[in-house]
N, C-alpha and C. Protein backbone atom coordinates (compact mmCIF):
# COMPACT_ATOMS: atom_id res chain seq x y z
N UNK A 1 -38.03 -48.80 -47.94
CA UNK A 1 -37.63 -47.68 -48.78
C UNK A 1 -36.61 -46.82 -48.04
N UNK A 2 -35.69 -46.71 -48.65
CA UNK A 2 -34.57 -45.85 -47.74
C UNK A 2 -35.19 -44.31 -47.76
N UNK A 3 -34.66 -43.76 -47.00
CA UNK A 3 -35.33 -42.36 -47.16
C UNK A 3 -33.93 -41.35 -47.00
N UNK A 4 -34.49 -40.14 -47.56
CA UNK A 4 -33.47 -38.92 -47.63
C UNK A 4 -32.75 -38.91 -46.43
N UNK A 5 -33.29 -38.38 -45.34
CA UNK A 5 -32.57 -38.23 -44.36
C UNK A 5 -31.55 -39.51 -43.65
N UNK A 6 -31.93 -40.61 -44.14
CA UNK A 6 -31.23 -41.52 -43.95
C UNK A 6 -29.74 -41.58 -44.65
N UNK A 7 -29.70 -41.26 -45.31
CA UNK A 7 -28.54 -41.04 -46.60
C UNK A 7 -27.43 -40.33 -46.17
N UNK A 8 -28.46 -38.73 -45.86
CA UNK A 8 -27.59 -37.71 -45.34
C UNK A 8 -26.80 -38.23 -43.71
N UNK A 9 -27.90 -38.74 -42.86
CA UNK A 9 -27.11 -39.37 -41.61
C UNK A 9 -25.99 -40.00 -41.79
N UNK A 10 -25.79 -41.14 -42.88
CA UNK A 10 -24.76 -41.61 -42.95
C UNK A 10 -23.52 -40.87 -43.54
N UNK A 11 -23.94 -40.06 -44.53
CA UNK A 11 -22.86 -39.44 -45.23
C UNK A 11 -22.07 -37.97 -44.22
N UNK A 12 -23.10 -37.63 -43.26
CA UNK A 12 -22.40 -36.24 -42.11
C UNK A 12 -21.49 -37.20 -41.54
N UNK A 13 -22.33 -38.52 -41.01
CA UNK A 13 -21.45 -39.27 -39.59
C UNK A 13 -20.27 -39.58 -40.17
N UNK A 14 -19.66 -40.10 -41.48
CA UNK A 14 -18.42 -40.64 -41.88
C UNK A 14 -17.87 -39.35 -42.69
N UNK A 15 -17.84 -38.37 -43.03
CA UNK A 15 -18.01 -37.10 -43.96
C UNK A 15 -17.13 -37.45 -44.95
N UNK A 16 -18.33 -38.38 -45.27
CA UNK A 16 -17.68 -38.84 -46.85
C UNK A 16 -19.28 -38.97 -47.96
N UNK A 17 -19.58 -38.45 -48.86
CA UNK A 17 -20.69 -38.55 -49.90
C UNK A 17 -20.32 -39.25 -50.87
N UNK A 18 -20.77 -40.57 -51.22
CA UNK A 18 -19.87 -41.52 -52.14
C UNK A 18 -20.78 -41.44 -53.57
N UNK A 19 -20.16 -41.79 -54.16
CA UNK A 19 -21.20 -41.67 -55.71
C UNK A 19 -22.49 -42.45 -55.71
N UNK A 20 -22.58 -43.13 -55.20
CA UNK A 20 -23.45 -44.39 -55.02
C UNK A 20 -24.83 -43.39 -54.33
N UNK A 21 -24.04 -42.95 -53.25
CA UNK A 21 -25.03 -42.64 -52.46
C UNK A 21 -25.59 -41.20 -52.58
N UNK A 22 -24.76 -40.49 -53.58
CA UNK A 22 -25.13 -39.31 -54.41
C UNK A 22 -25.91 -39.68 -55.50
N UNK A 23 -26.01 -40.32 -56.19
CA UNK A 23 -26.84 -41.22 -56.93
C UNK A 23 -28.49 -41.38 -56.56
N UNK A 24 -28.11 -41.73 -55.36
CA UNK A 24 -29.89 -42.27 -54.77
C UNK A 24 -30.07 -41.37 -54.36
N UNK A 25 -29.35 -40.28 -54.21
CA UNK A 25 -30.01 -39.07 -53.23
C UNK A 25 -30.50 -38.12 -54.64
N UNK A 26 -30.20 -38.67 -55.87
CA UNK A 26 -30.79 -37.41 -56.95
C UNK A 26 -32.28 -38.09 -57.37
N UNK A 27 -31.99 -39.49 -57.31
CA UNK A 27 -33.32 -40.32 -58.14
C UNK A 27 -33.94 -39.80 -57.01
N UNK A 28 -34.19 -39.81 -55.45
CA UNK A 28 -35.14 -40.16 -54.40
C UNK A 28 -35.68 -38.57 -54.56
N UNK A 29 -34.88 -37.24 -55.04
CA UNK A 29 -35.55 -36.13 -55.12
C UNK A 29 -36.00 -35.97 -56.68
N UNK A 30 -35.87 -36.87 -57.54
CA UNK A 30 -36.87 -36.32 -58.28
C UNK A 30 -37.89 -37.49 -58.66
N UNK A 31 -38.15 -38.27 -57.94
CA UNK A 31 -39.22 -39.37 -58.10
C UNK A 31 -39.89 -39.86 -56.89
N UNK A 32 -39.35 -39.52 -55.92
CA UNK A 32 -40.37 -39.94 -54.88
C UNK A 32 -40.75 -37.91 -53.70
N UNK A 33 -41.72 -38.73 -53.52
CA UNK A 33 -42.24 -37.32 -52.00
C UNK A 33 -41.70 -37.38 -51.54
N UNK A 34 -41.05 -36.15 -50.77
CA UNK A 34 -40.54 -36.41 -49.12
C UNK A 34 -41.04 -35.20 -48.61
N UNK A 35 -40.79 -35.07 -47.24
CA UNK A 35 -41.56 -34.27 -46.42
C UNK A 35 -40.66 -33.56 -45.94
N UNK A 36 -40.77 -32.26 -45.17
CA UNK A 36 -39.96 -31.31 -44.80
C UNK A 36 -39.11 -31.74 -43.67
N UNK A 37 -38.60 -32.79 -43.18
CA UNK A 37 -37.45 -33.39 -42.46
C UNK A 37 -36.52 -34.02 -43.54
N UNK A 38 -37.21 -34.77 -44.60
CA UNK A 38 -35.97 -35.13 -45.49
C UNK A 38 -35.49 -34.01 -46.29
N UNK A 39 -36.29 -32.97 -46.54
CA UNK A 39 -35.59 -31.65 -46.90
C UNK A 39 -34.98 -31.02 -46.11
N UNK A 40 -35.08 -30.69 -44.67
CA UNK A 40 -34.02 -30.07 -43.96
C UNK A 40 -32.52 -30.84 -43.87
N UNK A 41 -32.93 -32.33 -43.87
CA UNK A 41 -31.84 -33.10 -43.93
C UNK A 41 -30.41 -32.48 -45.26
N UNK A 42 -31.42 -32.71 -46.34
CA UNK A 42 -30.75 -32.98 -47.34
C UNK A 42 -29.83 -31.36 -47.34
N UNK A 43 -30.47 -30.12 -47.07
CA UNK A 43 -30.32 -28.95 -46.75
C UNK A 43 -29.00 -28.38 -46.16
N UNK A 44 -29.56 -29.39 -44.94
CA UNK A 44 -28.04 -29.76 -43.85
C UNK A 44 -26.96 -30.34 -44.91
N UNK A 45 -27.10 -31.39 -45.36
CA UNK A 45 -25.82 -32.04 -46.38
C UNK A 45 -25.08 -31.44 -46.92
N UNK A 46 -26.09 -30.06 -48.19
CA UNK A 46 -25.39 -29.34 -48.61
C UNK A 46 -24.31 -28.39 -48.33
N UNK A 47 -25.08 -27.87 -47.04
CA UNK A 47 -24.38 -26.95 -45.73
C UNK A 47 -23.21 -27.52 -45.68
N UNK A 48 -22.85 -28.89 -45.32
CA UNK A 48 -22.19 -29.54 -44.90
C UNK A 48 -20.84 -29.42 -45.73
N UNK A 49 -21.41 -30.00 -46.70
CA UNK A 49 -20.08 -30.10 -48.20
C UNK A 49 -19.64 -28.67 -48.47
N UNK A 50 -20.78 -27.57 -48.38
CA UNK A 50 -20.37 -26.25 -48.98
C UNK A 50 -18.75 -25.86 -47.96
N UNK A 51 -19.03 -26.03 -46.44
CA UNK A 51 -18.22 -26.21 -45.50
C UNK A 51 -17.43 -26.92 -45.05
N UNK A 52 -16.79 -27.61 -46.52
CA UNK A 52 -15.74 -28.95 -46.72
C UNK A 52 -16.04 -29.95 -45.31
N UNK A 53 -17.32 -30.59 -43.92
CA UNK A 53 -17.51 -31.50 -43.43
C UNK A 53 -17.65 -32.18 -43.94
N UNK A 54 -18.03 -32.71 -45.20
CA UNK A 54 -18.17 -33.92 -46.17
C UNK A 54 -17.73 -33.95 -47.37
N UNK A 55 -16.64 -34.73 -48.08
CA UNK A 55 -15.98 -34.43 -48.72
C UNK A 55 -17.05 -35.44 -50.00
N UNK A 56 -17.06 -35.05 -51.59
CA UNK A 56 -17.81 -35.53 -52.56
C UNK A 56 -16.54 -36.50 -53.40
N UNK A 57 -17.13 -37.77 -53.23
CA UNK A 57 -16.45 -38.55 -54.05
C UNK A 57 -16.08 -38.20 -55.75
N UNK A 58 -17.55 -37.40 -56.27
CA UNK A 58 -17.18 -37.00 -57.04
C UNK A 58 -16.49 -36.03 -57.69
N UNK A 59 -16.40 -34.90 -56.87
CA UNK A 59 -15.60 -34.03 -56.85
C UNK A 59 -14.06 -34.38 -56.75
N UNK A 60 -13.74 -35.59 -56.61
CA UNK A 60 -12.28 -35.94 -56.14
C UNK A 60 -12.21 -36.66 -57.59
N UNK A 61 -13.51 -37.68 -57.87
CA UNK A 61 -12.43 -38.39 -58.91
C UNK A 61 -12.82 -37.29 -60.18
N UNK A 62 -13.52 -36.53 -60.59
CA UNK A 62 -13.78 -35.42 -61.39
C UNK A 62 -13.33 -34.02 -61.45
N UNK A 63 -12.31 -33.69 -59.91
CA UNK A 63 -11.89 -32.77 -60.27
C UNK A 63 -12.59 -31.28 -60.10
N UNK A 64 -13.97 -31.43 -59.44
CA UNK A 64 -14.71 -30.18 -59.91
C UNK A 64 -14.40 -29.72 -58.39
């Protein structure tokens, strides 16, 4: 099972959030548990993008 924080690792280290992997990161928070490391993770991510380090695929091909 892939897990949250796994997601986010990959998406800080290349600072790129691809749709794909924005995708599994919405199903995995609203259908599975996670525990307060895959929430700080995911936390961090946001941080991340809010502070243009990771740029959102979707935001590029959508414009937002």
């Amino acid at each position: 099972m892939i897990l949250i924080r796994e997601l986010v690792k990959q998406a800080l280290a290349t600072g790129y959030l691809t749709l794909e992997t924005e995708q599994q990161l919405r199903q995995l928070l609203q259908r599975t548990k996670y525990g307060r490391e895959d929430l700080d993770a995911f936390m961090c991510l946001q941080e991340a993008a809010i502070a243009g380090q990771v740029q959102q695929e979707s935001r590029q091909l959508f414009g937002s």
